[in-house]
Protein backbone atom coordinates (compact mmCIF):
# COMPACT_ATOMS: atom_id res chain seq x y z
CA UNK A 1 -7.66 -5.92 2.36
CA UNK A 2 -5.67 -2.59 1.75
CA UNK A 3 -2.94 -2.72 -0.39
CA UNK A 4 0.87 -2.31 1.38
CA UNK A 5 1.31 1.31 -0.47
CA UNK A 6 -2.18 2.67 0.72
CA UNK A 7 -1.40 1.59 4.38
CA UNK A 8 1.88 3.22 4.20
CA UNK A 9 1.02 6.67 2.66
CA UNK A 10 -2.00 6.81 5.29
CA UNK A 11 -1.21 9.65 7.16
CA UNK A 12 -3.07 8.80 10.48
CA UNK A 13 0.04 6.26 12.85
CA UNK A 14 3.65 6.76 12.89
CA UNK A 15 5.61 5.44 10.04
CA UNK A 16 7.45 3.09 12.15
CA UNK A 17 4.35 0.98 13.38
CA UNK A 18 3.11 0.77 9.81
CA UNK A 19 6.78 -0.64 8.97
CA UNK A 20 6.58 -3.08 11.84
CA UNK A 21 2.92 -4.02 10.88
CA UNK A 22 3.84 -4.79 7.57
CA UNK A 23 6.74 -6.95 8.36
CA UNK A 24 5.00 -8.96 10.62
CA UNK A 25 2.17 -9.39 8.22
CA UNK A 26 4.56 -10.97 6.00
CA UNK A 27 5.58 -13.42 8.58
CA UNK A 28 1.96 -14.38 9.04
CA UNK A 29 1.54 -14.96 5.38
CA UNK A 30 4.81 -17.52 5.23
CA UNK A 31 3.95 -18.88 8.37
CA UNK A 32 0.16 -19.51 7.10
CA UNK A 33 1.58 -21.03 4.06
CA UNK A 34 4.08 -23.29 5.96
CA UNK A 35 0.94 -24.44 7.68
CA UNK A 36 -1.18 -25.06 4.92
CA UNK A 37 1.46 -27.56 3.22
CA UNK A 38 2.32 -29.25 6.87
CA UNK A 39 1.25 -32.54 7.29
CA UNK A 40 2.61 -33.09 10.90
CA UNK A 41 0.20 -32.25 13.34
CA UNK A 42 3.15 -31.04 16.30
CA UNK A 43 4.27 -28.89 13.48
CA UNK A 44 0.80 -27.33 12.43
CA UNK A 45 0.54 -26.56 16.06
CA UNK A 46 3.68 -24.67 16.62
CA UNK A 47 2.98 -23.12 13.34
CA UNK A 48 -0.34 -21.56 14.65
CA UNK A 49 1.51 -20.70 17.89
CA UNK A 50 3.88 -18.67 16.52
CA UNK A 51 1.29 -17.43 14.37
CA UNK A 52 -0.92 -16.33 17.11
CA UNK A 53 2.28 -14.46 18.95
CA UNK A 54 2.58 -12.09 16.00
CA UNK A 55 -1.49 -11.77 16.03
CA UNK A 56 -0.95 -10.60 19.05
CA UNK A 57 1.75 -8.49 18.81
CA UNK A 58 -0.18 -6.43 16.22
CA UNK A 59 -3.13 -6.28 18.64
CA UNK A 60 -1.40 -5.08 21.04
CA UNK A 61 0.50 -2.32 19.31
CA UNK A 62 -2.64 -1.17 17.62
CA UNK A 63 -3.76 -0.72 21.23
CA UNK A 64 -0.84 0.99 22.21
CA UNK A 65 -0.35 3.46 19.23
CA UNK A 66 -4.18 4.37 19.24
CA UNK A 67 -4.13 5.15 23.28
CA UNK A 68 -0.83 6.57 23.04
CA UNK A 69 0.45 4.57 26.19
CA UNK A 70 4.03 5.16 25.67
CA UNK A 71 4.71 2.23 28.82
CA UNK A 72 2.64 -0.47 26.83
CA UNK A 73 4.54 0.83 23.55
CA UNK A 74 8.46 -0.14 25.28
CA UNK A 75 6.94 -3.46 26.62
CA UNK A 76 5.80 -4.34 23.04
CA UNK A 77 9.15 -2.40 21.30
CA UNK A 78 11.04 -5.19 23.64
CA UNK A 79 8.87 -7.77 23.59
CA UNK A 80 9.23 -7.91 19.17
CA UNK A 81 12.90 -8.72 19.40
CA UNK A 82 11.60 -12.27 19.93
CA UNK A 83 9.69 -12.53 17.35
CA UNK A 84 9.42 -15.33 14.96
CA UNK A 85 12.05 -16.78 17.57
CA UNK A 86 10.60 -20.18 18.93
């Protein structure tokens, strides 16, 4: 895995998708480690939900930035105020 300052200075996607992508990254991480210390199963679940909405998120704006579909890019800008919101 690259290291937060090599992604950043990599000159190839906008600065403000790299941002984004590296705060939701750090939401993964927490939420993984919430998940690994869980021992209710409801809770593990919910955990890996909201894990798989910011998988998902990043999927989709690494679609979005490398096709340079500017509609999918507002649905997803929109869509990420909800984020870690369950």
């Amino acid at each position: 895995m690259k290291r937060f300052k090599t992604f950043i200075t990599e000159g190839k996607y906008p600065m403000w998708s790299k941002v984004v992508v590296g705060g939701i990254v750090v939401k993964i991480r927490s939420l993984q480690n919430q998940i690994r210390s869980e021992d209710d199963i409801k809770k593990k679940l919910s955990l890996i939900s909201q894990q798989n909405v910011l998988l998902s998120y990043i999927s989709g704006l690494s679609v979005a930035v490398n096709s340079r579909d500017q509609k999918l890019l507002q649905k997803i800008k929109s869509g990420s105020m909800s984020i870690g919101k369950s």
